[in-house]
Protein backbone atom coordinates (compact mmCIF):
# COMPACT_ATOMS: atom_id res chain seq x y z
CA UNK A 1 83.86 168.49 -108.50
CA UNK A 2 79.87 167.98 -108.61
CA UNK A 3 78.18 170.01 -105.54
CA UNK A 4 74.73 170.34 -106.54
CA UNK A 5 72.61 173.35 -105.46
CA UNK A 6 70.07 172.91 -102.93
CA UNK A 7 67.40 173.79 -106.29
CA UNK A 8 68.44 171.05 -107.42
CA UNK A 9 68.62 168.73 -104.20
CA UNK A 10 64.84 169.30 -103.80
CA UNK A 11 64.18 168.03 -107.33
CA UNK A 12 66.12 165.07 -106.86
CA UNK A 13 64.06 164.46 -103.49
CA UNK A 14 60.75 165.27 -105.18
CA UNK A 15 61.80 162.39 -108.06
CA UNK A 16 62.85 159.95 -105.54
CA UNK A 17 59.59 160.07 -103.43
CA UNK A 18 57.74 160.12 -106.31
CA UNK A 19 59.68 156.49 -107.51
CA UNK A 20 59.95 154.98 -104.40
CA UNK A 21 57.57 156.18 -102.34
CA UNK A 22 57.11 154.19 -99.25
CA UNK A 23 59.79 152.45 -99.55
CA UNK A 24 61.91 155.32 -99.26
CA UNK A 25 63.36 154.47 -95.85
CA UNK A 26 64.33 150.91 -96.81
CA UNK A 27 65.65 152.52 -100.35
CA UNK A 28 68.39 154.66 -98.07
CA UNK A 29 69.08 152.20 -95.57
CA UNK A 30 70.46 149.82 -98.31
CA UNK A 31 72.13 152.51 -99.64
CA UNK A 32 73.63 153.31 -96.72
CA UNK A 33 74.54 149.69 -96.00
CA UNK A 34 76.09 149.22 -99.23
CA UNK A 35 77.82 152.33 -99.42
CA UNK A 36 79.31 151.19 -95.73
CA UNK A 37 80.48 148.63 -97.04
CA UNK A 38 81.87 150.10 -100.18
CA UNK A 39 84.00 152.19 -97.74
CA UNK A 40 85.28 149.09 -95.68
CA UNK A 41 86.88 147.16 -98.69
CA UNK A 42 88.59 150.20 -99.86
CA UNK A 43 90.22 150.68 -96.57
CA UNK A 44 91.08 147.07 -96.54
CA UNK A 45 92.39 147.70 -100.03
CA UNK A 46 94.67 150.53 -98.58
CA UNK A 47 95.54 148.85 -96.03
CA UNK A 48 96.71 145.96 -98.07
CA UNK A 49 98.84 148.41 -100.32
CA UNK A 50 100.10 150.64 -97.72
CA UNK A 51 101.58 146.98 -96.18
CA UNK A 52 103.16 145.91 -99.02
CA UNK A 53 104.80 149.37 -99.66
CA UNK A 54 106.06 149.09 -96.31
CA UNK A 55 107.63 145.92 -97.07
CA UNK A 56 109.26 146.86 -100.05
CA UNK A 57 110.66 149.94 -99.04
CA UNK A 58 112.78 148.00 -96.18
CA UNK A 59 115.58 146.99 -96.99
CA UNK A 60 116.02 142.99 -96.92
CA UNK A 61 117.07 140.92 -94.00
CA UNK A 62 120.30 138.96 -94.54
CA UNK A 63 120.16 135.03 -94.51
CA UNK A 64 121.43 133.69 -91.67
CA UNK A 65 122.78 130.22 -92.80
CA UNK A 66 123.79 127.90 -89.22
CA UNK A 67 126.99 126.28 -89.84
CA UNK A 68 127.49 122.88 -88.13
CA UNK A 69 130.93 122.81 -87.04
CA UNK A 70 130.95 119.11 -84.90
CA UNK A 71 133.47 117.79 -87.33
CA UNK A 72 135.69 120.70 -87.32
CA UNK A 73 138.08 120.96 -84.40
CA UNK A 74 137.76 124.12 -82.45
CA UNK A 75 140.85 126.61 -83.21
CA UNK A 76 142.94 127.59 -80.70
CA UNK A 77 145.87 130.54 -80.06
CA UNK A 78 149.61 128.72 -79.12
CA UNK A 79 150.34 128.56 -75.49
CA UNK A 80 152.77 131.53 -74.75
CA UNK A 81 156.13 130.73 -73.85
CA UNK A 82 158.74 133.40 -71.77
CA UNK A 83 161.75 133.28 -74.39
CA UNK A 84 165.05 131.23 -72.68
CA UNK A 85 167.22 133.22 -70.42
């Protein structure tokens, strides 16, 4: 998108020593810091979308409802009897 050319990098450098100075160093280290930590919430961000894609993409669990069956007798098959000879 925007790659500037090293021309221009140096002016860019030339106008930040001249504005900061000294305080240079400390200018990039907080701009590193923040920048870190720019990156970090974005990943969680991904992260957090990339879950809930996951989860809606599968397909739902069915209910599993426990029946309580102590009042209900227990079924059971007739007792085979040979047929009379």
């Amino acid at each position: 998108m925007f790659s500037p050319s090293p021309g221009e990098m140096i002016i860019i450098l030339i106008i930040a020593i001249l504005l900061f100075g000294e305080k240079l160093p400390q200018v990039a280290r907080s701009v590193g810091k923040t920048f870190m930590e720019f990156q970090k919430g974005l990943r969680g961000l991904e992260r957090e979308f990339q879950e809930s894609f996951r989860e809606a993409s599968e397909p739902p669990k069915p209910k599993v409802e426990k029946i309580d069956n102590l009042d209900q007798e227990e079924a059971t098959a007739p007792k085979f009897e040979p047929p009379p000879a």
